[in-house]
N, C-alpha and C. Protein backbone atom coordinates (compact mmCIF):
# COMPACT_ATOMS: atom_id res chain seq x y z
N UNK A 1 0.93 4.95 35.80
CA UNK A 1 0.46 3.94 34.85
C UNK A 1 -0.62 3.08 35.50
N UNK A 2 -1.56 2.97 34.79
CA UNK A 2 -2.40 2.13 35.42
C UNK A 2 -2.30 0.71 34.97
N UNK A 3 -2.66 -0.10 36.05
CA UNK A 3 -2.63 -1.47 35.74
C UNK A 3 -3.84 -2.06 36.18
N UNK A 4 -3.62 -3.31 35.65
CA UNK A 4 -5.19 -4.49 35.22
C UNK A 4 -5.11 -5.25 36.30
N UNK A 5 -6.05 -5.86 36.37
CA UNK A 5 -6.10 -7.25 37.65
C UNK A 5 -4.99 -7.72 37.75
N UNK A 6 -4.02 -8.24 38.93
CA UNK A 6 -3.21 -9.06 39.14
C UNK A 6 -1.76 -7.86 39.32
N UNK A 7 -1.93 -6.71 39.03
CA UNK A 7 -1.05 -5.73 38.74
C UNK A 7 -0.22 -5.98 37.20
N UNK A 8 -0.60 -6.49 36.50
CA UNK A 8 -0.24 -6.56 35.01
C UNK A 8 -0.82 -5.02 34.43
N UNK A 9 0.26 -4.84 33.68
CA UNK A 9 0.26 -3.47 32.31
C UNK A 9 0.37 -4.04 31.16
N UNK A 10 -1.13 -3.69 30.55
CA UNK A 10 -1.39 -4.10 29.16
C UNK A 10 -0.41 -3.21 28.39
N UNK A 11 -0.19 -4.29 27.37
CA UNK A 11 1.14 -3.97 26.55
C UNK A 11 0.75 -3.25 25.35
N UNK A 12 1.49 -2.51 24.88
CA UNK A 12 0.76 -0.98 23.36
C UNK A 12 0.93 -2.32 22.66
N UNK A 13 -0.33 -2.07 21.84
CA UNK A 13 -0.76 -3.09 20.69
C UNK A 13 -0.65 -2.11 19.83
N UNK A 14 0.53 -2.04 18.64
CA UNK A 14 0.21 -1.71 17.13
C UNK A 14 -0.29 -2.55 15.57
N UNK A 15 -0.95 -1.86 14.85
CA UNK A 15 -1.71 -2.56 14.07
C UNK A 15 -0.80 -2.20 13.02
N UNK A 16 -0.11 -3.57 12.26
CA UNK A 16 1.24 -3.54 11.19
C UNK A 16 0.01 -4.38 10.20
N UNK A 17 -0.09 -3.46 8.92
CA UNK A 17 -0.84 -4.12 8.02
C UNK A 17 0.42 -4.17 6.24
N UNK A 18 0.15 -5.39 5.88
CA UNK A 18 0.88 -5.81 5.00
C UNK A 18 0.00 -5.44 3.33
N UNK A 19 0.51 -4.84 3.02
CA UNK A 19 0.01 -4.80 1.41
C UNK A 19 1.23 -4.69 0.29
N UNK A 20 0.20 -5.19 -0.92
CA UNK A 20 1.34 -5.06 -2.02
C UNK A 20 0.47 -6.26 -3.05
N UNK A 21 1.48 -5.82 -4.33
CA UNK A 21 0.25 -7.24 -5.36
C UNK A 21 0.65 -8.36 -4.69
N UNK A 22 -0.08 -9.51 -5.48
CA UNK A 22 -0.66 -10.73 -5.25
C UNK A 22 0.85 -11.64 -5.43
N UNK A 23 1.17 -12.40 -4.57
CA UNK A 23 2.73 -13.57 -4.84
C UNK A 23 3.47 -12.94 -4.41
N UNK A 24 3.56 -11.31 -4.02
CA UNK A 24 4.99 -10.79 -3.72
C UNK A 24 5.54 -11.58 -2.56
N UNK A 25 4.86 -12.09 -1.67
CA UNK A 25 5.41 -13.19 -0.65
C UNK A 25 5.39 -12.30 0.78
N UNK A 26 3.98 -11.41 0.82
CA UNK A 26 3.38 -10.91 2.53
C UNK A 26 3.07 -11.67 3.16
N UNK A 27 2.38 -13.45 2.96
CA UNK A 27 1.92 -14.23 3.77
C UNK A 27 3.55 -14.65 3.96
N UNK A 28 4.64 -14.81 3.03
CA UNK A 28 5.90 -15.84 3.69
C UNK A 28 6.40 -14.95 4.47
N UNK A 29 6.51 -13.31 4.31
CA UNK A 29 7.21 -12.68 5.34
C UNK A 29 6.93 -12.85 7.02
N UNK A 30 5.62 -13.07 6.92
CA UNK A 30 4.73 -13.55 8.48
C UNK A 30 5.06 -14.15 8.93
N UNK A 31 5.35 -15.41 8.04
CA UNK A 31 4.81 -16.62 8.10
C UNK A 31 6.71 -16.99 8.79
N UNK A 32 7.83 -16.28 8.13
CA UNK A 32 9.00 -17.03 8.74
C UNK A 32 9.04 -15.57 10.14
N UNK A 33 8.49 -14.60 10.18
CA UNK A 33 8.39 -13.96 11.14
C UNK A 33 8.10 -14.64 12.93
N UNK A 34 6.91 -15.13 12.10
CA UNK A 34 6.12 -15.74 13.33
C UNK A 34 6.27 -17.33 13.41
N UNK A 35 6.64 -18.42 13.09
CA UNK A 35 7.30 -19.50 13.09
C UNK A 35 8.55 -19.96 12.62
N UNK A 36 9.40 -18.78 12.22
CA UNK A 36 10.51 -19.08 11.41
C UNK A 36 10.21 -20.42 10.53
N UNK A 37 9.31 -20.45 9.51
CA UNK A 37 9.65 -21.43 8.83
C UNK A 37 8.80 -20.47 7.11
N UNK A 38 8.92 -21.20 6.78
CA UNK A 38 8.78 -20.67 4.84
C UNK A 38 8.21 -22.66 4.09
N UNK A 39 6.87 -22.36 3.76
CA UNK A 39 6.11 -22.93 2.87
C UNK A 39 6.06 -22.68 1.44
N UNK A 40 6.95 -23.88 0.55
CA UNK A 40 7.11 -23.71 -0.83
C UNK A 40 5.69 -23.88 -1.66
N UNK A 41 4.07 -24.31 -0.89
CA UNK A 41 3.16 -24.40 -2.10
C UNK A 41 2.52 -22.89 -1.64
N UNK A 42 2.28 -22.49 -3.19
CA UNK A 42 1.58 -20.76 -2.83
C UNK A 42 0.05 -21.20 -2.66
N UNK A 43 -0.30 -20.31 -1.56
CA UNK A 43 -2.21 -20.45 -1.65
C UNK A 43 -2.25 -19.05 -1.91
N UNK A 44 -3.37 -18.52 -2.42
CA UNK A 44 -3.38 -17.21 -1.98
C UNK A 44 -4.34 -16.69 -0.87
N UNK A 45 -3.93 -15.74 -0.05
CA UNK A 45 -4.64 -15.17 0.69
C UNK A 45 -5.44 -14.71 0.43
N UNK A 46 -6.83 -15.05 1.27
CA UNK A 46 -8.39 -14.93 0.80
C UNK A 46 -8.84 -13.59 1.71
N UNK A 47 -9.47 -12.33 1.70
CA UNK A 47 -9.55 -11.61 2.24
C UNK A 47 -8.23 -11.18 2.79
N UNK A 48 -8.82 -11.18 4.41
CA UNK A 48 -7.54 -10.77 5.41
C UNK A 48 -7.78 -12.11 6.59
N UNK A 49 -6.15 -11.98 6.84
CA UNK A 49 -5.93 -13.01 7.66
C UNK A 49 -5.24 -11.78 8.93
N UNK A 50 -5.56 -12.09 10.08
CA UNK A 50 -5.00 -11.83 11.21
C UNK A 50 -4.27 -12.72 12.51
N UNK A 51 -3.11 -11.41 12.62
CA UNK A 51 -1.74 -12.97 13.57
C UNK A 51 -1.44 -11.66 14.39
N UNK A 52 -1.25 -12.26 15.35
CA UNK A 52 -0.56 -11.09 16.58
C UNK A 52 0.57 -11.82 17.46
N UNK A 53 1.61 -11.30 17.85
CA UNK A 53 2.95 -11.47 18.36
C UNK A 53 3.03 -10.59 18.97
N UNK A 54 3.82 -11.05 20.66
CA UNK A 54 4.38 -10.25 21.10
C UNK A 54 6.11 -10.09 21.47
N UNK A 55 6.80 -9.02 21.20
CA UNK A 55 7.96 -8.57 20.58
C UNK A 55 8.81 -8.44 22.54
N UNK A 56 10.17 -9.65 22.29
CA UNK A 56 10.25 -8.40 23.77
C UNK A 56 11.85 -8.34 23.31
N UNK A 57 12.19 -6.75 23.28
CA UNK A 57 12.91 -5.91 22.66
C UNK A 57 13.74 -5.71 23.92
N UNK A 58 14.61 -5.44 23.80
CA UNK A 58 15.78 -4.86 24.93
C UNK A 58 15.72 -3.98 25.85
N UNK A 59 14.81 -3.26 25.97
CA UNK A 59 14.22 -2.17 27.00
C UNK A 59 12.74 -2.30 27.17
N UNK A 60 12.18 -2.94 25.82
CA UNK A 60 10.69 -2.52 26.16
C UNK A 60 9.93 -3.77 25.50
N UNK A 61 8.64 -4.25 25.73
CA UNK A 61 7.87 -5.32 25.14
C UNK A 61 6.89 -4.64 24.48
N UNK A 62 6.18 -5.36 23.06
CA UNK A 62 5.29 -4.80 22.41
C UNK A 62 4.42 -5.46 21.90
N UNK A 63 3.24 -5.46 21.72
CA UNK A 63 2.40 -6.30 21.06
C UNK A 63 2.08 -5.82 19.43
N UNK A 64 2.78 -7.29 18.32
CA UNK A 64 2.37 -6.41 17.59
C UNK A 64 0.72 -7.34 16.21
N UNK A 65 0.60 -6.61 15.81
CA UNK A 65 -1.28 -7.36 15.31
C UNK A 65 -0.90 -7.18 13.82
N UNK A 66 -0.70 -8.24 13.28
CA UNK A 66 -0.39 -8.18 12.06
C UNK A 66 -1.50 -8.44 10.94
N UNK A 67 -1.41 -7.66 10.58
CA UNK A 67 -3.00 -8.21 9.25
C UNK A 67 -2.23 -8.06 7.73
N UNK A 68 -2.83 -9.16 7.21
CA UNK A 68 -2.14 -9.54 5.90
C UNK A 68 -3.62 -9.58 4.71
N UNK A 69 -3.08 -8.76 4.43
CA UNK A 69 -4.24 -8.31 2.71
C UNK A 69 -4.13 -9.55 1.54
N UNK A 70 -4.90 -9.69 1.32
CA UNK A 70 -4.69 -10.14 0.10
C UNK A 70 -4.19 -9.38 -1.53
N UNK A 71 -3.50 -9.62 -2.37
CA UNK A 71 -2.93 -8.97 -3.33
C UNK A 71 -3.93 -8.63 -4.54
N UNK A 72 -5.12 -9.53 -4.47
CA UNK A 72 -5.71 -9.37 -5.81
C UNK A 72 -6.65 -8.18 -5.83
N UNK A 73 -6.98 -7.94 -6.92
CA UNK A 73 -7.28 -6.63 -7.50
C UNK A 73 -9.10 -6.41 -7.04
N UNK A 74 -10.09 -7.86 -6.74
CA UNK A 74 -11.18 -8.24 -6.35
C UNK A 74 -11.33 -7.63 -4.93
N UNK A 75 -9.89 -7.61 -4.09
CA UNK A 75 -10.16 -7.80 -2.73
C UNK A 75 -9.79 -6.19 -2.17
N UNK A 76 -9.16 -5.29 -3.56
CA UNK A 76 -9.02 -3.57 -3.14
C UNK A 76 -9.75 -2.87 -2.27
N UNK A 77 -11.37 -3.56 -2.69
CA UNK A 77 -12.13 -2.37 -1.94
C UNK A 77 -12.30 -2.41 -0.11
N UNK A 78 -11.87 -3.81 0.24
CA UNK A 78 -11.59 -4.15 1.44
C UNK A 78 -10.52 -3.56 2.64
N UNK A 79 -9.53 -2.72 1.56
CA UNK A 79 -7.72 -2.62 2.38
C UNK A 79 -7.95 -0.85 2.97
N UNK A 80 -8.68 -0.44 2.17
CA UNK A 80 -8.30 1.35 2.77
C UNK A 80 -9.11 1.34 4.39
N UNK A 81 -9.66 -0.08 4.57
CA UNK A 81 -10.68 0.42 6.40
C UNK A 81 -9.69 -0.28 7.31
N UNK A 82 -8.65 -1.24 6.78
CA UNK A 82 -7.72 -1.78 7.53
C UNK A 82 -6.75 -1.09 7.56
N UNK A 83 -5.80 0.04 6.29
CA UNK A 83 -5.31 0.69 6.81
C UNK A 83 -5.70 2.13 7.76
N UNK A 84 -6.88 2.13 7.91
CA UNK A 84 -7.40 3.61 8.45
C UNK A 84 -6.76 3.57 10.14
N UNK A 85 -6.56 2.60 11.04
CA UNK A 85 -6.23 2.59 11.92
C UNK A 85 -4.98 2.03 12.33
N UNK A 86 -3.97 1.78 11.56
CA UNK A 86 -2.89 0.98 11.40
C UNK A 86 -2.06 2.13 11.71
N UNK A 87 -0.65 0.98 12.71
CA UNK A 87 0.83 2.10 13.15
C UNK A 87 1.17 1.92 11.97
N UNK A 88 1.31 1.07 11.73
CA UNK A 88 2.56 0.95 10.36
C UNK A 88 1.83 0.11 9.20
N UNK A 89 2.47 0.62 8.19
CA UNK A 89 2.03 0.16 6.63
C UNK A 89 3.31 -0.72 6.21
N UNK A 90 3.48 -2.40 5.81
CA UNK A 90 4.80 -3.00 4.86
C UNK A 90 4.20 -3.17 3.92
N UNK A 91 5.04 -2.26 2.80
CA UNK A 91 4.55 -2.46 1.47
C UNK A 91 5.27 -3.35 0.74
N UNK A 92 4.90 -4.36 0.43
CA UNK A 92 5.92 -5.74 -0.33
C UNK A 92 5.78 -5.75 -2.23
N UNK A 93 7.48 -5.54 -2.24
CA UNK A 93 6.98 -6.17 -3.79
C UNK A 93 8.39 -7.03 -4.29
N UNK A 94 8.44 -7.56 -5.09
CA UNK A 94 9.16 -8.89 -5.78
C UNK A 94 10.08 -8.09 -6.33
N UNK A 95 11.56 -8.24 -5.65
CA UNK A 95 12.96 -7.69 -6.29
C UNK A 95 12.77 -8.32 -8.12
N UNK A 96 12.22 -9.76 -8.42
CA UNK A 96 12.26 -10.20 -9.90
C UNK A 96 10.95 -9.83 -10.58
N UNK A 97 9.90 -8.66 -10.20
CA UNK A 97 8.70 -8.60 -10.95
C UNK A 97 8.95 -6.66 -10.72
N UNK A 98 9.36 -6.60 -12.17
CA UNK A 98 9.41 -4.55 -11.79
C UNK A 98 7.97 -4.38 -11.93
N UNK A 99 6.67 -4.97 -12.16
CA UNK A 99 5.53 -4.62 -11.82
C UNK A 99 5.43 -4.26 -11.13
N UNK A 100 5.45 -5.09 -9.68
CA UNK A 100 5.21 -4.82 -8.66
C UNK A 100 6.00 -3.86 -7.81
N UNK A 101 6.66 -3.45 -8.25
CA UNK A 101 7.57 -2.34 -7.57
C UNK A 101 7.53 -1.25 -8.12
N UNK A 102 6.94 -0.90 -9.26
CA UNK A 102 6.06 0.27 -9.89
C UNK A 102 4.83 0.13 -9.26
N UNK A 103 3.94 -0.60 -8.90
CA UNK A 103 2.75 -0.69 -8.24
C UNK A 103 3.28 -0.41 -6.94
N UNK A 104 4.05 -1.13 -6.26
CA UNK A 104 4.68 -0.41 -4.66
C UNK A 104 4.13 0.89 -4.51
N UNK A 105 3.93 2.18 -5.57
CA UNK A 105 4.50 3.97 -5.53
C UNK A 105 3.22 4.18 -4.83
N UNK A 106 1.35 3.14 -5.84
CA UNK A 106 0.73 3.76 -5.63
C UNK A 106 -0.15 2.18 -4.70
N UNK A 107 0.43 1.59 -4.02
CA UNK A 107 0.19 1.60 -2.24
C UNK A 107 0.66 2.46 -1.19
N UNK A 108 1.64 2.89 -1.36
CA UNK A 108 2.24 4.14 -0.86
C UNK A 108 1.14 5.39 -0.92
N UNK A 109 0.93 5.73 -1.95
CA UNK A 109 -0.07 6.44 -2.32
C UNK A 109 -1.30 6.26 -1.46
N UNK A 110 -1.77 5.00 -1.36
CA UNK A 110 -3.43 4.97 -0.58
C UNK A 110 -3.19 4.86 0.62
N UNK A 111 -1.57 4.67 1.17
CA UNK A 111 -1.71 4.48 2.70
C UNK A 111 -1.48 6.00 3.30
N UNK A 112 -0.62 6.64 2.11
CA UNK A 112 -0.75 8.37 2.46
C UNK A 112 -1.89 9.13 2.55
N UNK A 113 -2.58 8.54 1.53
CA UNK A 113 -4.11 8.94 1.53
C UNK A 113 -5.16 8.99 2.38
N UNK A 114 -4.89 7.60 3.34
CA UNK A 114 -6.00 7.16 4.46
C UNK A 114 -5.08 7.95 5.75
N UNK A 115 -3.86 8.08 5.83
CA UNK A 115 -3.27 7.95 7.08
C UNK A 115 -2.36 9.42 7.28
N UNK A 116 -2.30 9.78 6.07
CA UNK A 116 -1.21 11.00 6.13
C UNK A 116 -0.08 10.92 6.77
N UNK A 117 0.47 11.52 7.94
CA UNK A 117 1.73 11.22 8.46
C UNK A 117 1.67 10.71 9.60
N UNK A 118 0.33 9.92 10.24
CA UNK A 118 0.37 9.35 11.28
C UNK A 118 0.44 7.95 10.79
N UNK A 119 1.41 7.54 10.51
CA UNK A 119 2.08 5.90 9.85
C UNK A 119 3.23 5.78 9.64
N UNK A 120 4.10 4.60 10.39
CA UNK A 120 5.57 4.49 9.64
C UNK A 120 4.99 3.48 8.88
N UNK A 121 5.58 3.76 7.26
CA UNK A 121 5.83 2.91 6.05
C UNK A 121 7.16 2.43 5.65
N UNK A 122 7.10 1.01 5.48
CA UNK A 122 8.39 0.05 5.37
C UNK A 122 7.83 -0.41 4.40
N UNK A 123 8.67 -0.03 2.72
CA UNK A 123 8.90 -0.70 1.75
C UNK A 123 10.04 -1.71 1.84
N UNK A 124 9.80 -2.85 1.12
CA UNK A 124 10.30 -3.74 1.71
C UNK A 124 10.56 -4.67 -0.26
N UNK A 125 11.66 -5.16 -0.51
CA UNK A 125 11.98 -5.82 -1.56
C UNK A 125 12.27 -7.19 -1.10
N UNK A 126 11.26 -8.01 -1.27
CA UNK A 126 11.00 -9.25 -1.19
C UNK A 126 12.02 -10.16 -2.20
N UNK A 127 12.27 -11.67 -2.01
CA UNK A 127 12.34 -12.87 -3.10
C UNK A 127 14.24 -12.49 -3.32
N UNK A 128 14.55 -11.73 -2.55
CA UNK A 128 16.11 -11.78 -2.54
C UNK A 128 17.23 -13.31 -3.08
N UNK A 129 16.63 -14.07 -3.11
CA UNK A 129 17.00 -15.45 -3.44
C UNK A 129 16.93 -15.84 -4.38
N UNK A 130 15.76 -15.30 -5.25
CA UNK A 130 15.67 -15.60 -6.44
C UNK A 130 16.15 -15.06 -7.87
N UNK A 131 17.26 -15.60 -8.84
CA UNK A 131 17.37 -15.45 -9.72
C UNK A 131 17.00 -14.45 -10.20
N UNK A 132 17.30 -13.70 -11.91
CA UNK A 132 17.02 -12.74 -12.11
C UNK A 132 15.56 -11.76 -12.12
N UNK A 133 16.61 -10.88 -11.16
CA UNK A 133 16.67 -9.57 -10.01
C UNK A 133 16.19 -8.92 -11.44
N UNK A 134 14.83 -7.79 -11.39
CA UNK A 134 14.45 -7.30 -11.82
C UNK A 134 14.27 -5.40 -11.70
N UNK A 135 14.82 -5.30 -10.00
CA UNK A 135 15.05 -4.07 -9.59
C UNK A 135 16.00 -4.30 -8.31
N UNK A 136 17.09 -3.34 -8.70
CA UNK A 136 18.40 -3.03 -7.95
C UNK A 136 17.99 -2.55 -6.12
N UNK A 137 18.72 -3.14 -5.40
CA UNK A 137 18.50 -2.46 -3.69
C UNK A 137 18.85 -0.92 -4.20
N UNK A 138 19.47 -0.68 -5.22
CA UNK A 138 20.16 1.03 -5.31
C UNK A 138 18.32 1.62 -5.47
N UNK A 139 17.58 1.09 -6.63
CA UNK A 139 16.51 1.63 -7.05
C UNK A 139 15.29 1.46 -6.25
N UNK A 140 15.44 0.23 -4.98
CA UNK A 140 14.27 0.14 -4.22
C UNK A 140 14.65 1.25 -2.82
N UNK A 141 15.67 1.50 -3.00
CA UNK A 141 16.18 2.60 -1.94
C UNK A 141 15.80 4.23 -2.21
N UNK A 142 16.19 4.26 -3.51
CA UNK A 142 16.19 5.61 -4.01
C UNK A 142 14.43 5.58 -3.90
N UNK A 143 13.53 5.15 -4.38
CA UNK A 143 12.32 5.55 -4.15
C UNK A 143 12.05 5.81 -3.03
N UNK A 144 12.46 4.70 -1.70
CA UNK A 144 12.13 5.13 -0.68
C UNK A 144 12.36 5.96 -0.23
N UNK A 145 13.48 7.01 -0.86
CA UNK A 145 13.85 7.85 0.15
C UNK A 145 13.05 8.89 -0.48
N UNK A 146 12.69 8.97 -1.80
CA UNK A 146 11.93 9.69 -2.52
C UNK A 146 10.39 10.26 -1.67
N UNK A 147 9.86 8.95 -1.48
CA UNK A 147 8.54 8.70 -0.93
C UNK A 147 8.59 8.60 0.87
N UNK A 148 10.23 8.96 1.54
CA UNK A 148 10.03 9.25 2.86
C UNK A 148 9.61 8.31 3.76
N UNK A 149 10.00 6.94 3.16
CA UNK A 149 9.97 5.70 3.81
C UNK A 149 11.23 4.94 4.24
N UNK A 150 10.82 3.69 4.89
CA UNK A 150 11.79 2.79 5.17
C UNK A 150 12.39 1.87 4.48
N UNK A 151 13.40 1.37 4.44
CA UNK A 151 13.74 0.68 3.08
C UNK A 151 14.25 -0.82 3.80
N UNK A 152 14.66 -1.70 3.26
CA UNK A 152 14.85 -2.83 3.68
C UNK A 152 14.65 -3.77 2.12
N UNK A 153 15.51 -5.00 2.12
CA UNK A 153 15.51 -6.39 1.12
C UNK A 153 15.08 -7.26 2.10
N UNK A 154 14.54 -8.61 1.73
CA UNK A 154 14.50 -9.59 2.76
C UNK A 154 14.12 -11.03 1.54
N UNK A 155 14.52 -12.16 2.15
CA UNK A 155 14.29 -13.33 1.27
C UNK A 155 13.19 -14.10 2.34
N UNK A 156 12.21 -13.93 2.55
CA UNK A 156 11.34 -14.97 3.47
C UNK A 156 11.58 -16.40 3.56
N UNK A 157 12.18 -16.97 2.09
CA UNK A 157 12.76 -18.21 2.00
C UNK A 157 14.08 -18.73 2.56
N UNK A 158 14.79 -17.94 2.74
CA UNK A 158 15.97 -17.69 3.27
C UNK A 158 16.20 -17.51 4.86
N UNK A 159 14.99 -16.72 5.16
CA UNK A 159 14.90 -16.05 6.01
C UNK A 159 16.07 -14.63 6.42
N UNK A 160 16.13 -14.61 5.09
CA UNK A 160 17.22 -13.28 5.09
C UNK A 160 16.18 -11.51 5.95
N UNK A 161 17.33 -11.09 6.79
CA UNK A 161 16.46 -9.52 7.17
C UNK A 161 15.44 -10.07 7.36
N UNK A 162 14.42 -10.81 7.79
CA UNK A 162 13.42 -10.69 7.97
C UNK A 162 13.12 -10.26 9.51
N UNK A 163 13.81 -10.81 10.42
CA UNK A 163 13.83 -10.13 12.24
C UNK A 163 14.39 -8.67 12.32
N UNK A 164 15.09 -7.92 11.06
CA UNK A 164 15.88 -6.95 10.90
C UNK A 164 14.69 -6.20 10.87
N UNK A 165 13.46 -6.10 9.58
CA UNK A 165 12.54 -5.98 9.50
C UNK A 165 11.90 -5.26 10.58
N UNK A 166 11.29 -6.47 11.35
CA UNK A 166 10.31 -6.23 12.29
C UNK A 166 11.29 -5.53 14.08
N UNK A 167 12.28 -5.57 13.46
CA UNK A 167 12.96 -4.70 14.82
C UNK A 167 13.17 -3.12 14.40
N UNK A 168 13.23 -3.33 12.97
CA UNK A 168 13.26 -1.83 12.45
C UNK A 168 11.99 -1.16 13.13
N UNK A 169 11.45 -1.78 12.65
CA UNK A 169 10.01 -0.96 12.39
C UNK A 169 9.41 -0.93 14.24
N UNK A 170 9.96 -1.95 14.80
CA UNK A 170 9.41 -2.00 16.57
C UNK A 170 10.13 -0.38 16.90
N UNK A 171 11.36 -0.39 16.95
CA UNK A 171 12.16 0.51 17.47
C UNK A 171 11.82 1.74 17.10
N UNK A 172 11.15 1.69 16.03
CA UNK A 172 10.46 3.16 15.37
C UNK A 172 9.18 3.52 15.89
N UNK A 173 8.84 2.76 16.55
CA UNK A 173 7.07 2.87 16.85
C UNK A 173 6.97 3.68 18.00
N UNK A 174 6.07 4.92 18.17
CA UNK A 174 5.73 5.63 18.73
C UNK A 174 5.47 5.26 20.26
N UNK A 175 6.08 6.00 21.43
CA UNK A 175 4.99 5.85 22.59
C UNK A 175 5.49 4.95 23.45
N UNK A 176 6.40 3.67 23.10
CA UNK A 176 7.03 2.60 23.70
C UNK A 176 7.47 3.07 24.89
N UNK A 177 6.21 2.95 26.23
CA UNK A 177 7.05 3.05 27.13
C UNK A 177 7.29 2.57 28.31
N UNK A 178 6.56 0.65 27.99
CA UNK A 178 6.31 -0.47 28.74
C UNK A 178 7.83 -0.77 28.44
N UNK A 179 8.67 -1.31 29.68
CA UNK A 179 9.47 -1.89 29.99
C UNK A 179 9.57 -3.28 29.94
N UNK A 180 10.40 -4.09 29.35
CA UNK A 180 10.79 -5.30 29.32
C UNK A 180 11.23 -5.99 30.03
N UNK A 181 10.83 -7.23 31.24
CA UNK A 181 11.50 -7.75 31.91
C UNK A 181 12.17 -8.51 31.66
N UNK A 182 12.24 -8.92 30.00
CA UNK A 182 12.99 -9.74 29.50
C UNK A 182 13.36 -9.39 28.53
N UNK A 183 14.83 -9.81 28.18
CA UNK A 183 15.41 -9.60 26.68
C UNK A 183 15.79 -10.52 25.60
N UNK A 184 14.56 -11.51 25.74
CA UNK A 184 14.66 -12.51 24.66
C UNK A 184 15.18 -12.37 23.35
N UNK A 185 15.10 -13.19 22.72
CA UNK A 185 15.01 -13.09 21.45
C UNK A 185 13.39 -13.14 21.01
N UNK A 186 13.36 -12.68 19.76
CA UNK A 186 11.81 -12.09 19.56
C UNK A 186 10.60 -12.83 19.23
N UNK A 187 11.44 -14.29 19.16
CA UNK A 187 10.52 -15.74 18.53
C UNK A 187 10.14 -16.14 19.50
N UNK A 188 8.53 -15.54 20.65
CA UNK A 188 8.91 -16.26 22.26
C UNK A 188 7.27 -16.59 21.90
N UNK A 189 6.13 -15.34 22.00
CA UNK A 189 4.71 -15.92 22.47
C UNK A 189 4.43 -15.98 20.89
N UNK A 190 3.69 -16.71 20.65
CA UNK A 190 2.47 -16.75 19.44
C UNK A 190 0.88 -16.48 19.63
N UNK A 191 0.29 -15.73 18.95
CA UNK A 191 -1.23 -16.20 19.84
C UNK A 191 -1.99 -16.15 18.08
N UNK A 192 -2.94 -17.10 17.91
CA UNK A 192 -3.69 -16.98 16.46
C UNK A 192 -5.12 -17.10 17.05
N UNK A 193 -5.73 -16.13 16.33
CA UNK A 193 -7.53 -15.84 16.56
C UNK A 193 -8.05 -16.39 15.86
N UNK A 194 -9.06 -17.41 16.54
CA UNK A 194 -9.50 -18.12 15.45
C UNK A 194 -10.64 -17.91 14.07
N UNK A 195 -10.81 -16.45 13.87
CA UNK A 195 -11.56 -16.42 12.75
C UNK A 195 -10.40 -16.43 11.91
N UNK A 196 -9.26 -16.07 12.12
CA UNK A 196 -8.30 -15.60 10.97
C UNK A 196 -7.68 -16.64 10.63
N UNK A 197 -7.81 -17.85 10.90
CA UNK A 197 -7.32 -19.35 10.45
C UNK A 197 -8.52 -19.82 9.49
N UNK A 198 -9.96 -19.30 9.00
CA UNK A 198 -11.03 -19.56 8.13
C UNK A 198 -10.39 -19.18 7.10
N UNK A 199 -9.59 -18.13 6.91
CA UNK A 199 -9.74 -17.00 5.21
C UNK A 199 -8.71 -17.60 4.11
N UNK A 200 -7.02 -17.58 4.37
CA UNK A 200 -6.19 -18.47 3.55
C UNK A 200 -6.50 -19.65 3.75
N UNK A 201 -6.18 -20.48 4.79
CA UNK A 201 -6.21 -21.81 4.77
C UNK A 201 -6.59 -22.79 4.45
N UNK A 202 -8.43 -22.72 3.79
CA UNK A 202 -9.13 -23.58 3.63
C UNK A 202 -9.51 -23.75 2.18
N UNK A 203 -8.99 -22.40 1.19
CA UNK A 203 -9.24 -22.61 -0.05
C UNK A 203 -8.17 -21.89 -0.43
N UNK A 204 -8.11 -22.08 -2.06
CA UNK A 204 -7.01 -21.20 -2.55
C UNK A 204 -7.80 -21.04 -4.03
N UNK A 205 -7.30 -19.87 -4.90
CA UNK A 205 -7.87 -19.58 -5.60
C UNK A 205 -6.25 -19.33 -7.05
């Protein structure tokens, strides 16, 4: 293995990109991911926002680069060059909006399209907390298994599954074969780039 100045080994960086329509709640999944906390006013995400974390897992540490899409229909032609190089695809949609979980089939669709079978995909049924439930864990399961994905519920508000989530999907990731000198828990470094604090934050639409 080769190592960098100081004898440090740069850590496998995977690129986890978030899509799905607009409100399904991809910025709150991050957002209690990476600060454990959940913001009740919605902005929407303007372009793409980028956040990177690093994961240190029980045998091994990982860096992971999270990019978060925006949902609206304006910002489509932007998402197929972000998923072209991405480990993993979370496709989010609202357990109380069966829109969006009929729309789920064909993000699935464009990330198969750009990526074929070099991608783990984690469909993921968001808003678990909220009142009437519009599609069953039985029916967000059965597709997945349909479509050869990962399945998972999570309440970002709650913070329900949401570390379940992102350990699923670590433990699945290809290649892991930097060792961990530590076995934290997974809420340890933060790092934010500062172009990716310009795109949500400053306006909302």
């Amino acid at each position: 293995m080769s190592a960098t100045r100081a004898g440090v080994t740069p850590l496998p960086k995977y690129k986890l990109v978030f899509l799905g329509d607009q409100s399904v709640g991809k910025t709150s999944i991050i957002s209690r991911f990476m600060y454990d906390k959940f913001d009740n006013s919605y902005q929407a995400t303007i372009g793409i926002d980028f956040l990177s974390k690093t994961m240190y897992l029980e045998d091994r540490t990982v860096r992971l680069q999270l990019w978060d899409t925006a949902g609206q229909e304006r910002f489509r032609s932007l998402i197929p060059s972000y998923i072209r190089d991405s480990s993993v695809a979370v496709i989010v949609y609202d357990v109380s909006s069966r829109a969006s979980f009929v729309n789920s089939a064909k993000w699935i669709s464009e990330v198969k399209a750009e990526r074929g079978g070099d991608v783990i995909i984690a469909l993921v049924g968001n808003k678990t907390d909220l009142d009437g439930r519009e599609v069953s864990a039985a029916e967000g399961e059965a597709k997945a298994k349909e479509e050869g994905v990962m399945f998972i519920e999570t309440s970002a508000k709650a913070g329900f599954n949401v570390k379940v989530l992102f350990r699923k999907i670590a433990a699945a990731l290809p290649g892991m074969e930097t060792p961990s000198t530590k076995a934290d828990e997974d809420l340890v470094e933060v790092k934010l780039t500062g172009q990716a604090q310009q795109s949500a934050k400053s306006s909302c639409c």
